[in-house]
Protein backbone atom coordinates (compact mmCIF):
# COMPACT_ATOMS: atom_id res chain seq x y z
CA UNK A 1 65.39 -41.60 20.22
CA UNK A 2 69.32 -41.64 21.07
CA UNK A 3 69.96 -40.08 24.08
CA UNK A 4 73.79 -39.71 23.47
CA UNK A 5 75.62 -36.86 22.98
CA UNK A 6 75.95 -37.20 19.12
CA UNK A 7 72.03 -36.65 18.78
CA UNK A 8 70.93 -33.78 16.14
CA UNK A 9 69.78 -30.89 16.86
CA UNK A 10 66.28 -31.82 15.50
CA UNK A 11 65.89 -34.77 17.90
CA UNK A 12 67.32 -32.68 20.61
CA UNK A 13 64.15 -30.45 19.27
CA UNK A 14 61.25 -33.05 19.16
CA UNK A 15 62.19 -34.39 22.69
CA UNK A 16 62.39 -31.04 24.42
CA UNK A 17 59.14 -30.39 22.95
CA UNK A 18 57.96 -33.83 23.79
CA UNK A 19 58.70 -32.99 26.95
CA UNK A 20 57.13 -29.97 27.09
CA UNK A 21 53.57 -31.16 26.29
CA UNK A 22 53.35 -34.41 28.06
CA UNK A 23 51.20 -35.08 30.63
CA UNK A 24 52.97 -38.53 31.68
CA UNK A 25 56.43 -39.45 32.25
CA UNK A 26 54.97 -42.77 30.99
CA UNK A 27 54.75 -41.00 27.12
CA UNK A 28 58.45 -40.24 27.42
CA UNK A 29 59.83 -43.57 27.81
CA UNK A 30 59.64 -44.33 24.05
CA UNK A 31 60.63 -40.77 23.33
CA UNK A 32 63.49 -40.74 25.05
CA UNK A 33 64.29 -44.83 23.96
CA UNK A 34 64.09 -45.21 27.52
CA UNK A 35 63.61 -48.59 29.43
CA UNK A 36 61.57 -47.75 32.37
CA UNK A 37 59.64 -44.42 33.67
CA UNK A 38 62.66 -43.71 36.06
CA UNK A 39 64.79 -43.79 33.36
CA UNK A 40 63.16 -41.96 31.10
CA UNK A 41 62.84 -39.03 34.05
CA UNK A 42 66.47 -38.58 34.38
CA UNK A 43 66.88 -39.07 30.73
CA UNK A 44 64.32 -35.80 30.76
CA UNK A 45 65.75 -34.08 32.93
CA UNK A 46 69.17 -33.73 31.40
CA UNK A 47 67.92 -33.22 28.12
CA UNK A 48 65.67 -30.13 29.27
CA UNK A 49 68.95 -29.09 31.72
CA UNK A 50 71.03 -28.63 28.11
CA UNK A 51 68.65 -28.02 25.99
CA UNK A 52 66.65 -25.54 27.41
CA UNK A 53 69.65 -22.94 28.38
CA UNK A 54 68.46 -19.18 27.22
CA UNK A 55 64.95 -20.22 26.43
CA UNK A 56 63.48 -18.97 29.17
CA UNK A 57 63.04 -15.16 28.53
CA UNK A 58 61.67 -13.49 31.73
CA UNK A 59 59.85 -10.44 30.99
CA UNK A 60 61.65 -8.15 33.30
CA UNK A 61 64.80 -7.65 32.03
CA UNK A 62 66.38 -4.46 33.36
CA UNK A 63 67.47 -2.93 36.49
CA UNK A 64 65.86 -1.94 39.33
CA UNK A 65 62.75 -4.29 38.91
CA UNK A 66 61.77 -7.78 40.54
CA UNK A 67 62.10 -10.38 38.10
CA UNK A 68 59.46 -13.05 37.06
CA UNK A 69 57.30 -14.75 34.68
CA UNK A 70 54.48 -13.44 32.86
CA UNK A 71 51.24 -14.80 32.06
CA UNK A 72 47.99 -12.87 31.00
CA UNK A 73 44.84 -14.45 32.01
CA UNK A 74 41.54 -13.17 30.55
CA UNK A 75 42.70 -9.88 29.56
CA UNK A 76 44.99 -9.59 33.47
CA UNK A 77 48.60 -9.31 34.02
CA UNK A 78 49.92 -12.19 35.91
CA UNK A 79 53.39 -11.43 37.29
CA UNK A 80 54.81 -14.75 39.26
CA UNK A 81 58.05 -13.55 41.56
CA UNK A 82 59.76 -16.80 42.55
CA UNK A 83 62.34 -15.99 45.47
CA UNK A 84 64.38 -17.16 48.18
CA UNK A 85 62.10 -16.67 51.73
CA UNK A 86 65.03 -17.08 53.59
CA UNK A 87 64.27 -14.47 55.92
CA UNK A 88 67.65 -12.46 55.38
CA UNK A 89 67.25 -8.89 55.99
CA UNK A 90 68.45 -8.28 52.56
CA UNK A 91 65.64 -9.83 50.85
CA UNK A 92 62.91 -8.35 53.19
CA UNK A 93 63.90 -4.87 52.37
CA UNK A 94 64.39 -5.64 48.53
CA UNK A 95 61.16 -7.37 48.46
CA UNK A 96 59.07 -4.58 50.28
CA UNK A 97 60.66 -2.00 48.33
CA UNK A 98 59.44 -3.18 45.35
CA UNK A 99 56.10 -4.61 46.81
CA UNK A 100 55.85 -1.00 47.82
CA UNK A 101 56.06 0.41 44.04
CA UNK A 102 53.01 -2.15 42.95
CA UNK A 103 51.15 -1.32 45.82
CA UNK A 104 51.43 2.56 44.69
CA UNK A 105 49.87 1.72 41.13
CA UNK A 106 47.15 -0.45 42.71
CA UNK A 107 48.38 -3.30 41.81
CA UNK A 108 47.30 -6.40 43.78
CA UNK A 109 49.78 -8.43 45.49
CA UNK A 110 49.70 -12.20 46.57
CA UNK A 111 51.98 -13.79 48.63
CA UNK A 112 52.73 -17.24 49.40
CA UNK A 113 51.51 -18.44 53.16
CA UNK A 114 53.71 -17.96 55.88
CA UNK A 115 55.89 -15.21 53.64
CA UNK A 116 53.58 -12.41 54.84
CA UNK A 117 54.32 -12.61 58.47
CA UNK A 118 58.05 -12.90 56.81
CA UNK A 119 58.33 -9.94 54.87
CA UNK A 120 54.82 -7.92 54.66
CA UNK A 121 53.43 -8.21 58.22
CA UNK A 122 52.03 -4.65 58.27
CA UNK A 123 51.96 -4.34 54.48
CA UNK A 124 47.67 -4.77 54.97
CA UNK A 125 46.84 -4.74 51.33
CA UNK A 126 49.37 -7.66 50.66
CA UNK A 127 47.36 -11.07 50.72
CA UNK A 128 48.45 -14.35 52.23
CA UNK A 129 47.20 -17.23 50.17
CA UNK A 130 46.42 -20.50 51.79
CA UNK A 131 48.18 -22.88 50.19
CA UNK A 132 50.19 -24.09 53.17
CA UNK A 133 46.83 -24.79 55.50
CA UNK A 134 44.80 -25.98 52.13
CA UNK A 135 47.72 -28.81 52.05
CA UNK A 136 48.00 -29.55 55.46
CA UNK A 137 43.95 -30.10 54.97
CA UNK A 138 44.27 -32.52 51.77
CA UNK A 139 47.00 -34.40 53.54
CA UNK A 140 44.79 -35.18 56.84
CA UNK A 141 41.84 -36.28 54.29
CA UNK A 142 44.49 -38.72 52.69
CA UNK A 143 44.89 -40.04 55.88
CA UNK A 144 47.86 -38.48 56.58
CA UNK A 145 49.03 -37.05 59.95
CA UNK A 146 49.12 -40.75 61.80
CA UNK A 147 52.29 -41.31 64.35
CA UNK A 148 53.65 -43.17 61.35
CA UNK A 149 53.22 -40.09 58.64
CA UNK A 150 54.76 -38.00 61.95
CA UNK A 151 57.41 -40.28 62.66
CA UNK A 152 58.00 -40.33 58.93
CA UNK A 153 58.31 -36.91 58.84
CA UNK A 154 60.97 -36.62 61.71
CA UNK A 155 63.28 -38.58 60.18
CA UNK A 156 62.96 -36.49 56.91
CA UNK A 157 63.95 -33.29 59.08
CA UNK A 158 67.06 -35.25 60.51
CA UNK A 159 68.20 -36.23 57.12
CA UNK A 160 67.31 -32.90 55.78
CA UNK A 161 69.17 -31.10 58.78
CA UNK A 162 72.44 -33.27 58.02
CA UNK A 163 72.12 -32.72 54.35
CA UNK A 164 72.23 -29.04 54.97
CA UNK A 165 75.41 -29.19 57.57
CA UNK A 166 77.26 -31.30 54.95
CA UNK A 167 76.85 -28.69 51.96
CA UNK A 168 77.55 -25.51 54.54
CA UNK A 169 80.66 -27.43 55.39
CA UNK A 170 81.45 -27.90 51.93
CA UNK A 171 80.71 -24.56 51.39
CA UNK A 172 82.82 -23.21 53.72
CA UNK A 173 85.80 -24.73 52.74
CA UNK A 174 85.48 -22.91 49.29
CA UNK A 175 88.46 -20.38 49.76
CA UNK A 176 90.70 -22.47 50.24
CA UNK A 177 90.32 -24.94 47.32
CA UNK A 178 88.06 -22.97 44.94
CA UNK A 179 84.40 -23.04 43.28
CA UNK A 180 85.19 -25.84 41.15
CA UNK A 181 86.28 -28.20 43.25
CA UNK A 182 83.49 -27.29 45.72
CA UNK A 183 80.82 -27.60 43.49
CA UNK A 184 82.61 -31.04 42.13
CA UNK A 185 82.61 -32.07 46.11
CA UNK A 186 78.59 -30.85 46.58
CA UNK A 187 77.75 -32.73 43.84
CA UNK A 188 79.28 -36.20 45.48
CA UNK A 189 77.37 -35.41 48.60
CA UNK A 190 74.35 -34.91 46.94
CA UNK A 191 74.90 -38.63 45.36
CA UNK A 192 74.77 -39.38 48.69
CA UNK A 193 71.99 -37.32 50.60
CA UNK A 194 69.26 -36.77 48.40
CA UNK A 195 66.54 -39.33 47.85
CA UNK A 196 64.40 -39.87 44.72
CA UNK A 197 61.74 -37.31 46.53
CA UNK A 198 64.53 -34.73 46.48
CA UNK A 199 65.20 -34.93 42.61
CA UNK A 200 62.18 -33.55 42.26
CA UNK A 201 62.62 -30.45 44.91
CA UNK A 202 66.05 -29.68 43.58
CA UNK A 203 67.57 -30.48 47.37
CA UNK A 204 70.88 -30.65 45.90
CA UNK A 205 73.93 -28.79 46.70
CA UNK A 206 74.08 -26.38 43.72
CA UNK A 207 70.49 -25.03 44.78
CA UNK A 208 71.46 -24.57 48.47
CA UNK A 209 74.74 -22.52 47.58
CA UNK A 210 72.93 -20.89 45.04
CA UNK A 211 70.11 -19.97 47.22
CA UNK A 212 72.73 -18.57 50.38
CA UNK A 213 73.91 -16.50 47.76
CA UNK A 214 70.53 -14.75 46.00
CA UNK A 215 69.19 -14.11 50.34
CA UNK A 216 72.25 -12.15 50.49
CA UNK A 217 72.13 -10.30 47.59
CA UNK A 218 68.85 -10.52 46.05
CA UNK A 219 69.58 -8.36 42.71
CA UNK A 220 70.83 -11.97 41.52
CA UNK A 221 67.42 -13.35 41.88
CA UNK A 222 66.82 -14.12 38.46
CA UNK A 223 70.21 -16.49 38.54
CA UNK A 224 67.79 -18.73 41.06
CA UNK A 225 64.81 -18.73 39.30
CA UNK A 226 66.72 -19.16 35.61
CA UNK A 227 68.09 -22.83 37.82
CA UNK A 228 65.16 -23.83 38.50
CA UNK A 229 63.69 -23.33 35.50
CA UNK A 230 66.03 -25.37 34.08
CA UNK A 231 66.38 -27.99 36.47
CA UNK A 232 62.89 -28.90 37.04
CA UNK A 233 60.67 -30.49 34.49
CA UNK A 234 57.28 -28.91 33.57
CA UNK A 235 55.21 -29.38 36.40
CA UNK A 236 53.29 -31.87 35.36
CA UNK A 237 55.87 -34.63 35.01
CA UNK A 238 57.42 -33.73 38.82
CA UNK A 239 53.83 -34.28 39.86
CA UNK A 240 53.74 -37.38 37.95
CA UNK A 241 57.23 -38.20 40.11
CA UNK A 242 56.29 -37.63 43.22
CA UNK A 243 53.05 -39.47 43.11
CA UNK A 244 55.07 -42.24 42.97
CA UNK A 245 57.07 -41.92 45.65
CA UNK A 246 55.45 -39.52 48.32
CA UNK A 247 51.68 -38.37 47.65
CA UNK A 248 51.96 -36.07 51.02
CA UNK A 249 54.42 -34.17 49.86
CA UNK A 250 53.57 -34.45 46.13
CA UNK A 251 50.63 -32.55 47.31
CA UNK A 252 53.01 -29.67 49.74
CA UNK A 253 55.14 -29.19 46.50
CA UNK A 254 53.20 -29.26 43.22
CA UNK A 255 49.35 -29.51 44.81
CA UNK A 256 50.14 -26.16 46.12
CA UNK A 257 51.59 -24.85 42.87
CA UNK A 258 48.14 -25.59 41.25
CA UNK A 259 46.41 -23.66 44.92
CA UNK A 260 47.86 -20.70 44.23
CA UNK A 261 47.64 -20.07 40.50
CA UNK A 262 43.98 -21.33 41.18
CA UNK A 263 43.36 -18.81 44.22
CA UNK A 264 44.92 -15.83 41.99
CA UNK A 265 42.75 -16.56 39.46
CA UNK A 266 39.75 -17.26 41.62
CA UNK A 267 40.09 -14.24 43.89
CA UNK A 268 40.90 -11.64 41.41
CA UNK A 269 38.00 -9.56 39.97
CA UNK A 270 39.26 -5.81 38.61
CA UNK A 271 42.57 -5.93 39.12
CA UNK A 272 44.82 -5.76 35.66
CA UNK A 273 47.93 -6.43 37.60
CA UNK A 274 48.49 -8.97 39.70
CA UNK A 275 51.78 -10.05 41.53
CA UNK A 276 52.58 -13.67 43.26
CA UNK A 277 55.52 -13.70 45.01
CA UNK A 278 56.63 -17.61 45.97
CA UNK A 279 59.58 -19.72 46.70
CA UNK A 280 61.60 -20.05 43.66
CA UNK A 281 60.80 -23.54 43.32
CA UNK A 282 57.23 -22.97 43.21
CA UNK A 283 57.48 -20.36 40.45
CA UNK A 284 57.87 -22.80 36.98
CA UNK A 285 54.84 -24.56 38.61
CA UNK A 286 52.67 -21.48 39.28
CA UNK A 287 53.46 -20.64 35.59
CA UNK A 288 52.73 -23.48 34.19
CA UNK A 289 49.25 -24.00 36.06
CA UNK A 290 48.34 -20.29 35.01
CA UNK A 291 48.96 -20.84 31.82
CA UNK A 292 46.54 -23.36 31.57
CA UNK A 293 43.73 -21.19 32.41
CA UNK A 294 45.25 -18.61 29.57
CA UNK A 295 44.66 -21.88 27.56
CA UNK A 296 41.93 -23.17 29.14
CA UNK A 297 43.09 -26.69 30.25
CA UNK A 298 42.16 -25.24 33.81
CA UNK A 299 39.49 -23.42 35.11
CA UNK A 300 37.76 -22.27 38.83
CA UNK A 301 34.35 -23.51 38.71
CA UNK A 302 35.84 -26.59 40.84
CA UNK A 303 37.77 -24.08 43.43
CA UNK A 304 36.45 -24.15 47.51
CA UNK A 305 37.81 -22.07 49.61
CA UNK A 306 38.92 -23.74 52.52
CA UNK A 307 38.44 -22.82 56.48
């Protein structure tokens, strides 16, 4: 299939759904008339960036509520609440206000690990999953944790620490020549700072002014999760991605997506609503891995809990 511009909008169709259902980003590289897998992820990626703008309906579209995706799962109300966990004071009361108004209808809340001591640290009925220590556990049975994974990981933080002072200096000089031209500028540095591994985080300029913005005014929180949604591919084929690249952090990204749809699932008994709230970039994932058990391409009977 053509991936020019001048494709119809039936191809434009069969590929979006093409890469929708695949499980691979080896079954896309015919789809896509693609010469290799890496092509064939970019070449997926931009057609689900244009193609997919507006279909991704969230079912909370008013004021006053916490948007999110939502997914019923035997009969229960799955709400997934992707946001920023930046720790600004603006999204800590935003959050526990609405936290707050579930808690009051009994509604039971999950949170993503290390958010609770974040945002809900005497909020008792909120419960911190254990995705973050369930990862750190798969990792060390990889054989990860070595001087070599450590030293590894150092130099990520460096290059991770510069890439963030480059886009808040780009950032800053917004005022004086505009959004455009920043954005235009961001996108050059992230050309330059962000690795293959970083495609598939969205560790890219857009997301990190983006993200500044939603932690200091939250009501725009449905901006960041609508650019995610669009930016990453089903979670599947970013799995598929990273594996080839980095399995540790394959497994801190989109192992824990599949944690903590499982341990919602797993752990919930009575409860007919049920509320995850997760970094933004988490949320398509979570979605995606709770909708297969609504479809029943996953279950719990292999679930452990761990510690």
């Amino acid at each position: 299939m053509p991936s020019s511009s001048g494709s119809s909008p039936r191809d434009a169709e069969l590929a979006v759904e093409a890469i929708r259902s695949a499980e691979s980003l080896s079954e896309l590289v015919g789809v896509l008339d693609a010469d290799t897998v890496q092509d064939a992820y970019f070449e997926a990626k931009r057609v689900w960036r244009d193609q997919t703008d507006g279909w991704f309906p969230t079912s909370y579209n008013g004021e006053g509520v916490l948007p999110g995706d939502h997914v019923v799962v035997n009969g229960h109300d799955f709400h997934v609440h992707g946001v920023t966990h930046a720790g600004t004071d603006e999204e800590r009361g935003f959050l526990r206000d609405h936290v707050s108004r579930f808690l009051d209808r009994n509604a039971t809340v999950y949170c993503e690990q290390g958010m609770r001591r974040m945002y809900f640290d005497d909020f008792g009925a909120v419960c911190e999953m254990d995705d973050y220590g369930w990862s750190l556990q798969k990792v060390k049975e990889l054989g990860g944790g070595s001087s070599v994974s450590y030293e590894a990981d150092e130099i990520e933080r460096l290059r991770s620490r510069l890439r963030n002072s480059v886009f808040a200096l780009v950032e800053a000089g917004t005022g004086v020549y505009g959004d455009r031209f920043a954005d235009a500028l961001g996108d050059v540095a992230s050309d330059f700072l962000t690795s293959k591994v970083d495609a598939s985080k969205r560790s890219d300029f857009r997301s990190f002014r983006l993200t500044r913005k939603v932690a200091e005014n939250p009501e725009r929180l449905s901006e960041l999760q609508t650019y995610y949604r669009r930016h990453l591919l089903p979670h599947p084929l970013e799995r598929d991605w990273l594996s080839r690249y980095d399995t540790e952090i394959e497994i801190f990204t989109y192992g824990r997506n599949e944690r903590m749809a499982d341990y919602a699932v797993y752990h919930n008994e009575d409860a007919e609503e049920v509320h995850l709230i997760v970094g933004a970039a988490h949320q398509p994932g979570v979605v995606h891995c709770l909708e297969g058990h609504r479809d029943g391409r996953r279950t719990i009977e292999e679930f452990q809990l761990f510690g």
